[in-house]
Protein backbone atom coordinates (compact mmCIF):
# COMPACT_ATOMS: atom_id res chain seq x y z
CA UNK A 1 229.81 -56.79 -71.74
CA UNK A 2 229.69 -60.26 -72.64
CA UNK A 3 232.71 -62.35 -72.99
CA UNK A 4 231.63 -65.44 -74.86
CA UNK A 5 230.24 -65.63 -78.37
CA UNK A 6 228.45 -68.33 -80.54
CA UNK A 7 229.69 -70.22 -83.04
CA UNK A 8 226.85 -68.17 -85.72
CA UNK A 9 228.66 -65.00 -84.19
CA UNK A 10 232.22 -66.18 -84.16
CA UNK A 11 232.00 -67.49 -88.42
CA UNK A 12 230.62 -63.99 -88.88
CA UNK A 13 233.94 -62.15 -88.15
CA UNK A 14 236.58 -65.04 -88.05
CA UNK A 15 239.12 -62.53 -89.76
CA UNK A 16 238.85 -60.30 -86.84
CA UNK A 17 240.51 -61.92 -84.36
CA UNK A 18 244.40 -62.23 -83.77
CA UNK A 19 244.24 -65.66 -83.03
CA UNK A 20 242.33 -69.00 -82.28
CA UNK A 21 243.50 -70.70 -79.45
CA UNK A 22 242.14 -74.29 -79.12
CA UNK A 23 243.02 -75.74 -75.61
CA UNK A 24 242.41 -79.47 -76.41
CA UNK A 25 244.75 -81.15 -75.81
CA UNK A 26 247.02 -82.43 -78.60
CA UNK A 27 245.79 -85.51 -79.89
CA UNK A 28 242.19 -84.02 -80.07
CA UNK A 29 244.09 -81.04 -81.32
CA UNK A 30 245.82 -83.67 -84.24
CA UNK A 31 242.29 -85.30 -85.29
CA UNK A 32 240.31 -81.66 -86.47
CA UNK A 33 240.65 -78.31 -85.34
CA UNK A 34 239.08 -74.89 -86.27
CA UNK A 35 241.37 -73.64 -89.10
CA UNK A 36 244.34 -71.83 -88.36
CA UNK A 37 244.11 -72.26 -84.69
CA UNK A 38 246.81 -72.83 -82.62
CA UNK A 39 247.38 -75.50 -79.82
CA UNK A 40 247.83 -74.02 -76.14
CA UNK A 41 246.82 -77.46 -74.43
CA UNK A 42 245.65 -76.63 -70.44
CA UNK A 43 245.70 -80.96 -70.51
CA UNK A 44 248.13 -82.94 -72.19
CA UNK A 45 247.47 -86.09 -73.34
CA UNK A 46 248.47 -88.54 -70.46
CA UNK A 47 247.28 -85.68 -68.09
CA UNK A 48 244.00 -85.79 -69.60
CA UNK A 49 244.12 -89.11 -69.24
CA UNK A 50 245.08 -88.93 -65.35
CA UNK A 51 242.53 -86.41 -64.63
CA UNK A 52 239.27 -88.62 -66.23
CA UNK A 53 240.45 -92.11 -64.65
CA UNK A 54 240.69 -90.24 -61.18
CA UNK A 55 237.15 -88.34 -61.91
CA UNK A 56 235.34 -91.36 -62.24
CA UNK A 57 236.51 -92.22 -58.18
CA UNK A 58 236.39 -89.43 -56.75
CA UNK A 59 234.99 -86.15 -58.87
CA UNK A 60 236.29 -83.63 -56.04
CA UNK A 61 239.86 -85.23 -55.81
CA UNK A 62 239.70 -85.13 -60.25
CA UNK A 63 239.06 -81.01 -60.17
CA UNK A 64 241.95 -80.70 -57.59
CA UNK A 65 243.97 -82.17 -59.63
CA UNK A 66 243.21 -80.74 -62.75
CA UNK A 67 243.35 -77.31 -61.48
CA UNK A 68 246.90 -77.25 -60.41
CA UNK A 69 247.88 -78.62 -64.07
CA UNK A 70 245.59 -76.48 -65.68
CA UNK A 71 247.02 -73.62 -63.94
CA UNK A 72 250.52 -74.62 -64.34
CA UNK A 73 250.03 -75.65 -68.16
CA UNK A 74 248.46 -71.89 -68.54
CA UNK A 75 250.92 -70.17 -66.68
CA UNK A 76 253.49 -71.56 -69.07
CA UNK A 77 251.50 -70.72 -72.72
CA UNK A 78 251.55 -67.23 -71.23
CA UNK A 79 255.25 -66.99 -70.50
CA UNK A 80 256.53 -68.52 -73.83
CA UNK A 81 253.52 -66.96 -76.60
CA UNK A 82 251.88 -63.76 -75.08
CA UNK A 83 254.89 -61.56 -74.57
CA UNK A 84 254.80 -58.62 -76.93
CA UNK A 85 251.31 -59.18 -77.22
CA UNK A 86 249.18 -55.74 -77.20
CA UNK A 87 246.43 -55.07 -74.74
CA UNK A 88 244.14 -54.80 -77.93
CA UNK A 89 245.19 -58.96 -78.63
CA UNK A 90 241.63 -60.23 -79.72
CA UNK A 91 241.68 -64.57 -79.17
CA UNK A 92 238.54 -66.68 -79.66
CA UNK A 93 239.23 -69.29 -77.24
CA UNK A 94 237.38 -72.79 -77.32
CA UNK A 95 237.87 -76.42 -75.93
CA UNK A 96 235.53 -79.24 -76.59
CA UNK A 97 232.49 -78.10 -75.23
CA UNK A 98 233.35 -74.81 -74.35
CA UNK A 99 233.26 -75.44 -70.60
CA UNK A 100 236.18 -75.22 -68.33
CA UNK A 101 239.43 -75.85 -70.47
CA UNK A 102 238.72 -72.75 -72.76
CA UNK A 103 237.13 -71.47 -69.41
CA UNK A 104 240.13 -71.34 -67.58
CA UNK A 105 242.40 -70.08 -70.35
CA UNK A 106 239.59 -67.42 -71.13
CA UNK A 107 239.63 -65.85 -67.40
CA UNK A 108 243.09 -65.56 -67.44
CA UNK A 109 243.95 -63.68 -70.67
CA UNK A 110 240.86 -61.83 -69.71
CA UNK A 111 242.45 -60.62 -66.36
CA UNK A 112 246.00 -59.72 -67.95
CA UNK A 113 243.47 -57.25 -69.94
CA UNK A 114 243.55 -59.19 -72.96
CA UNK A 115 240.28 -58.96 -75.38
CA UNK A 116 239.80 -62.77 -74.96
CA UNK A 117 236.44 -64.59 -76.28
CA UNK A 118 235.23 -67.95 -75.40
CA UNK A 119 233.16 -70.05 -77.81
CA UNK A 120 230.07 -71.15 -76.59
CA UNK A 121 229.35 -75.13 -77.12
CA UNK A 122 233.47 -74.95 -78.17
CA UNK A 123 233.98 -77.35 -80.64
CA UNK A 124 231.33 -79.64 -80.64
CA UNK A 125 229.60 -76.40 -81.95
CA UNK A 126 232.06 -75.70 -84.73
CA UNK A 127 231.49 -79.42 -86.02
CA UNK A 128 228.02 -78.66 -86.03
CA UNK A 129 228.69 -75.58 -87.90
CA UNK A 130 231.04 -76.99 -90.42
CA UNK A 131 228.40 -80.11 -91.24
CA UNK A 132 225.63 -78.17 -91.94
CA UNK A 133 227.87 -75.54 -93.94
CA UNK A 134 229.07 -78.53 -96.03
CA UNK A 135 225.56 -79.84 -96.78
CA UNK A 136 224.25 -75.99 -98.04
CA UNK A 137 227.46 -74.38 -99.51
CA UNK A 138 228.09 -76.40 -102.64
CA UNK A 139 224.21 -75.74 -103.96
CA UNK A 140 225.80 -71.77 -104.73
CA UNK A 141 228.23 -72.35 -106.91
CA UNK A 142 228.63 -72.86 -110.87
CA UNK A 143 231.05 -75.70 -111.27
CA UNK A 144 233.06 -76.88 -113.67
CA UNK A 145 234.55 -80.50 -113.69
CA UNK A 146 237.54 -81.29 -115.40
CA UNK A 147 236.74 -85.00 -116.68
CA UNK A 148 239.69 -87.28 -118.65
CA UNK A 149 240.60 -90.68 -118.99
CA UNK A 150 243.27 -91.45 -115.71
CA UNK A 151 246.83 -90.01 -116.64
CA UNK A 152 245.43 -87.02 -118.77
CA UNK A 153 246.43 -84.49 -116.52
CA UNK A 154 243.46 -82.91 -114.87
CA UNK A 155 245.24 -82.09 -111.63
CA UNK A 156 248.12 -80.33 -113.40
CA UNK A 157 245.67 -78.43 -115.51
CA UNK A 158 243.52 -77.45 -112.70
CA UNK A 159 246.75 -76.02 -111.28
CA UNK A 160 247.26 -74.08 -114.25
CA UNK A 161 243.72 -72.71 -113.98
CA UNK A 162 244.69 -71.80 -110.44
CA UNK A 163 247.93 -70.05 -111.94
CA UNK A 164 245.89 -67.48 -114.20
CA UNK A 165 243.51 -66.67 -111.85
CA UNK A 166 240.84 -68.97 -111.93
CA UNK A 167 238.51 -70.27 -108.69
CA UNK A 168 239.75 -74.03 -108.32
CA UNK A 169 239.05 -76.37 -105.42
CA UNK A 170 241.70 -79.24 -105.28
CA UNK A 171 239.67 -82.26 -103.29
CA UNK A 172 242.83 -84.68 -103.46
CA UNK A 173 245.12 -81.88 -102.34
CA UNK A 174 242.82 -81.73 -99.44
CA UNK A 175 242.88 -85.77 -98.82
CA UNK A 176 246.66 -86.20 -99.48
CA UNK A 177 245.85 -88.85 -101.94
CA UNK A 178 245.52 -89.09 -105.61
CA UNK A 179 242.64 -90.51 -105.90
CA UNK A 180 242.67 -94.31 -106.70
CA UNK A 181 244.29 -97.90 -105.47
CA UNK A 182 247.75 -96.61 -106.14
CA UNK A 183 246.81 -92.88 -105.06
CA UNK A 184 247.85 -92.80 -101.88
CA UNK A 185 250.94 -89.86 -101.26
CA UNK A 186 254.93 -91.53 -100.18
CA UNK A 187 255.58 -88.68 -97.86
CA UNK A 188 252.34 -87.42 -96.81
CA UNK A 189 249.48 -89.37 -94.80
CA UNK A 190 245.74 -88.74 -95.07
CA UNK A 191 244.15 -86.53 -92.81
CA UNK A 192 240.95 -87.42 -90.84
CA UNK A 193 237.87 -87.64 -92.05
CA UNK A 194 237.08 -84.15 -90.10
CA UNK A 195 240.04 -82.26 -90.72
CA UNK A 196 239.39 -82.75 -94.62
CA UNK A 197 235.67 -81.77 -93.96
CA UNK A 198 237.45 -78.84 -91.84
CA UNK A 199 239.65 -77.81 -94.61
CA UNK A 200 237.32 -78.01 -97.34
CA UNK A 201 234.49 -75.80 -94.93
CA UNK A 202 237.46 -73.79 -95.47
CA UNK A 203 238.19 -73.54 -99.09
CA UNK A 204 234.26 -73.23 -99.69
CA UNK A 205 233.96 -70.26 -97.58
CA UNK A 206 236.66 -68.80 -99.62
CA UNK A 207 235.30 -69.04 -103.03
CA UNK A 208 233.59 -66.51 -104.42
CA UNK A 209 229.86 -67.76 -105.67
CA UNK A 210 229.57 -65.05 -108.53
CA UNK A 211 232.55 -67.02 -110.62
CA UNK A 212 232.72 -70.70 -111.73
CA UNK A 213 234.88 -72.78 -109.76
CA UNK A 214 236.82 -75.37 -111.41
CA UNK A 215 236.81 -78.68 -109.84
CA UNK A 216 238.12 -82.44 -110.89
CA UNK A 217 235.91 -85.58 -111.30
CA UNK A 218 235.97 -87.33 -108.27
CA UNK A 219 233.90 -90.45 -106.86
CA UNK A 220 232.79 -90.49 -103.47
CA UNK A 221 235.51 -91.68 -101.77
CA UNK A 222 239.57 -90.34 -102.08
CA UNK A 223 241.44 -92.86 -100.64
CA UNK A 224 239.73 -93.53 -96.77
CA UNK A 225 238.09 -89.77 -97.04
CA UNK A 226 234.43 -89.57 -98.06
CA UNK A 227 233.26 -86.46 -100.38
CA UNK A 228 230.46 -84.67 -98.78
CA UNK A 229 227.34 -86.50 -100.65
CA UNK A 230 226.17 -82.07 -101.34
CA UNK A 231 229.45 -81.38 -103.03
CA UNK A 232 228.69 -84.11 -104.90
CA UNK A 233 225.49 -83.63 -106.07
CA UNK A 234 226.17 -80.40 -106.61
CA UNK A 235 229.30 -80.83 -109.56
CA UNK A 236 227.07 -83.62 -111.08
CA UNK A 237 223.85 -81.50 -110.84
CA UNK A 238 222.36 -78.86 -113.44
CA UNK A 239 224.88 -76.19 -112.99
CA UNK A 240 228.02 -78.53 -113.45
CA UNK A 241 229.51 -78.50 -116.63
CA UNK A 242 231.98 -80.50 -117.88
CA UNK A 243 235.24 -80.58 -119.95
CA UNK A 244 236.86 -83.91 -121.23
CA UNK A 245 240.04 -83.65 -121.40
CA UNK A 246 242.31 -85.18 -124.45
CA UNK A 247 245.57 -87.01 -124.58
CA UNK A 248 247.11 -89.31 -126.33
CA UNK A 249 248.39 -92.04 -124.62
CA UNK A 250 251.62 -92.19 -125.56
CA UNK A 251 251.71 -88.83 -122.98
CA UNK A 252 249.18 -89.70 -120.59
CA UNK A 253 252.08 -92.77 -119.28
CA UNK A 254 254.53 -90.44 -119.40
CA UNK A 255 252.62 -88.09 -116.63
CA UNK A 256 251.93 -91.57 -114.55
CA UNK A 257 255.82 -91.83 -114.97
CA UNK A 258 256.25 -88.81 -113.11
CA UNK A 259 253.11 -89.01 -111.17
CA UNK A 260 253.89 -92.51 -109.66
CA UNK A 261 257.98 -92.93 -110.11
CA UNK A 262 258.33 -93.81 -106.46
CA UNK A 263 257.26 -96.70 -107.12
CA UNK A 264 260.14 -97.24 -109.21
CA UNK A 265 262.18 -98.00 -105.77
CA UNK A 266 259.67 -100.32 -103.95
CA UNK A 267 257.69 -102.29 -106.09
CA UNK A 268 256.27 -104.40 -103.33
CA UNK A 269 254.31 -101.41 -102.26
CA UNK A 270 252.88 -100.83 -106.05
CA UNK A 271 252.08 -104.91 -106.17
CA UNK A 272 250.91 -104.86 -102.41
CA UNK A 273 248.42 -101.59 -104.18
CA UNK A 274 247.26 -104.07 -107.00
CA UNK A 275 246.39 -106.79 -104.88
CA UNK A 276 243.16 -104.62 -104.08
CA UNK A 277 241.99 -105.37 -107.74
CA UNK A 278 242.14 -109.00 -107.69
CA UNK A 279 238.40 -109.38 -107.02
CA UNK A 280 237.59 -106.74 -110.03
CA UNK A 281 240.31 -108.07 -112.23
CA UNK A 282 240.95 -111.66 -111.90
CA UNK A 283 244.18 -113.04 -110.51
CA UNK A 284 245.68 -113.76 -113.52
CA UNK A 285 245.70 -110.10 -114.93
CA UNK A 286 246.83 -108.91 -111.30
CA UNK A 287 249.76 -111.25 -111.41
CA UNK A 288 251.18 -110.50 -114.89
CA UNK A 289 250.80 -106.23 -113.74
CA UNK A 290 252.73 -107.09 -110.61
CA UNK A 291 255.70 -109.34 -112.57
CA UNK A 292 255.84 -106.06 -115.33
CA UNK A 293 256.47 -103.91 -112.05
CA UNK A 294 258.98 -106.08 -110.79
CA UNK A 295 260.52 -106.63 -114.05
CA UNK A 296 260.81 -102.95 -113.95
CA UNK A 297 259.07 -102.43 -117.08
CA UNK A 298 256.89 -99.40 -115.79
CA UNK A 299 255.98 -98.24 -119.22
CA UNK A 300 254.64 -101.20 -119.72
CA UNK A 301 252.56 -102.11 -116.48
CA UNK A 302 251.20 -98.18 -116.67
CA UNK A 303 249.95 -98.55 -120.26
CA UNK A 304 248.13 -102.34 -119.33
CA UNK A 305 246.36 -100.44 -116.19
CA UNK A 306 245.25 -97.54 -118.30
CA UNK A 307 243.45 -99.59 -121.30
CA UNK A 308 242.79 -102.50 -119.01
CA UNK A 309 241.32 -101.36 -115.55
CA UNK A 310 241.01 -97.69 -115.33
CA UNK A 311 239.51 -95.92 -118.99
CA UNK A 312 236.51 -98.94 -119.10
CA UNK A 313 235.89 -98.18 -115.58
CA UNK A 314 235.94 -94.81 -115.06
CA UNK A 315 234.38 -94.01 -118.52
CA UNK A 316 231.19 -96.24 -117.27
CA UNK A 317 231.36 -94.53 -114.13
CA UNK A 318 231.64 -90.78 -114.97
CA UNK A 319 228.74 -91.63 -117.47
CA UNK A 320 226.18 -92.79 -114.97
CA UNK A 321 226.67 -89.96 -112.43
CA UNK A 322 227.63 -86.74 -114.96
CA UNK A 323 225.06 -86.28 -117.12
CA UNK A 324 226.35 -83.17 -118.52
CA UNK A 325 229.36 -85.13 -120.17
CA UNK A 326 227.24 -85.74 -123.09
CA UNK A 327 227.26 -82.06 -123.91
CA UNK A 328 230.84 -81.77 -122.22
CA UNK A 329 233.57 -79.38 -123.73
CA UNK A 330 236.66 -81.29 -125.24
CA UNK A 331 239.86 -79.83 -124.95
CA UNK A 332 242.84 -81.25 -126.82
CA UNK A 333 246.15 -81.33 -124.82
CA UNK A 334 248.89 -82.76 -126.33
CA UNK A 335 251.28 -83.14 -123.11
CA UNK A 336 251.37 -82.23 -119.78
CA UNK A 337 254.43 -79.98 -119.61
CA UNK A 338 253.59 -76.36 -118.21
CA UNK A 339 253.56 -74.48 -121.54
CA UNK A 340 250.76 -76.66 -122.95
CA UNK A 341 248.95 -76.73 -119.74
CA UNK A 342 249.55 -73.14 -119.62
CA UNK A 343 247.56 -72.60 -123.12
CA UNK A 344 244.86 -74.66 -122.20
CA UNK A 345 243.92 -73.27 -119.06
CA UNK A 346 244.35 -69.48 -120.75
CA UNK A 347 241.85 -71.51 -123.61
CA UNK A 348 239.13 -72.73 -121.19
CA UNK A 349 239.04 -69.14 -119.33
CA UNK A 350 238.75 -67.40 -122.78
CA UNK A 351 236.13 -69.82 -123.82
């Protein structure tokens, strides 16, 4: 019987086993890891560390030393997390290459009787799998791209749609970020370029390619995350459709109230944001946004940005790379509180 599996194998019955167990250690852990795996480190950081300065010496004196912390480092994950565990416990084990980190662990939950697989190739392989998954998946699936001037609610509505029942795939939930110079989340940082690509591998494999999947408008970049170039071609391609959202704007500031009212306590962080449009806008506009802000007249500043930077631009943007908005569906929505959001997304599932 063999003991390893490949990555193709692994994919193929993910929901099988009773755990992933990647034994990077944590700050490769931190950067992108297989979803839902857990971190049982043989290395830890500064060990690591240790154990690759010393190799390039003396190789012999390097596996000495890593063996006694590897061992000690797995004799400790298998006091504190495997008690309880049945015989029948099924892990995929992997590491970075899948050589002998996941190795290691892999022999030992294999001699306790546990029915422990390694990945082949470990995680290089999954990275492998996960780039060429995002350049195929998004060609499958019908999508539908909530378009709107900035402030007419086309997250909140694609939360609705995900409320009744509809497919949705939230891109700036997945980058922490909002989407544009002042997009970027108070309490929550970006993640890395791979774990977005990880999580969104993710959410694609989820979706189910016989129903539409409802999407926002995005450009290619969400804060310091890139959009796979595939996704994107595929939502601006021949079977994305499009639905232009309509608000007045007397509502559409009142959601970037809400939306961006932590800025209300540090306006040098909101004018520190606006300095990145000085080059686009001219440093006299910039300035007299940044003294509204500090003024405190937020009404004020949101309603300038909205009819002076963002509709011209995005309007002129969304138009040169959606050609379905000139056939797009328009949907009136008067405000963004849940009960109209509510009826719209029951209207554009109906429709």
């Amino acid at each position: 019987m063999s003991y390893t599996t490949t990555i193709t194998e692994a994919v193929a019955e993910l929901d099988r086993y009773d755990a992933i167990i990647d034994v990077r250690s944590p700050a490769e852990f931190a950067e992108d890891h297989m979803p839902g795996a857990l971190n049982w480190p043989v290395l830890d950081d500064q060990e690591r560390h240790d154990v690759g300065l010393l190799y390039a010496s003396s190789p012999f004196e390097a596996r000495k030393l890593g063996s006694a912390l590897v061992a000690r480092n797995i004799a400790r994950h298998i006091e504190a997390s495997t008690s309880g565990l049945p015989k029948t416990w099924r892990p995929l084990v992997y590491c970075w290459r899948g050589g002998q980190r996941s190795g290691s662990m892999h022999w030992f939950l294999g001699q306790i009787g546990f029915r422990s697989r390694q990945l082949t190739g470990g995680y290089k392989a999954y990275r492998a799998r996960v780039r060429d998954d995002l350049a195929a998946l998004p060609a499958g699936f019908s999508w539908q791209v909530l378009c709107g001037r900035t402030g007419s609610g086309k997250t909140r509505l694609l939360h609705a749609l995900a409320l009744e029942g509809a497919q949705v795939l939230d891109l700036e939930a997945l980058a922490a970020h909002r989407g544009s110079v002042l997009g970027a989340l108070p309490d929550a940082p970006q993640p890395s370029q791979k774990a977005f690509d990880s999580q969104l591998w993710a959410a694609l494999r989820a979706l189910d390619p016989a129903r539409p999947v409802f999407v926002e408008s995005e450009s290619r970049k969400i804060g310091r995350i890139a959009v796979p170039e595939a996704l994107l071609a595929a939502m601006r391609g021949e079977r994305g459709l499009c639905i232009w959202i309509e608000m007045p704007e007397a509502a559409r500031v009142e959601l970037l109230l809400q939306d961006y009212g932590h800025f209300g306590t540090d306006p040098d962080t909101f004018c520190s944001a606006l300095d990145g449009l000085v080059e686009l806008r001219g440093h006299a506009r910039v300035a007299a946004w940044q003294a509204q802000a500090r003024s405190g007249d937020w009404a004020g500043v949101f309603a300038a940005l909205m009819r002076e930077h963002y509709d011209p631009g995005y309007e002129r943007s969304l138009r040169g790379h959606f050609p379905a908005l000139a056939r797009a569906r328009h949907l009136p929505v008067d405000s963004a509180d849940a009960r109209t959001l509510k009826a719209a997304a029951q209207a554009l599932l109906q429709g």
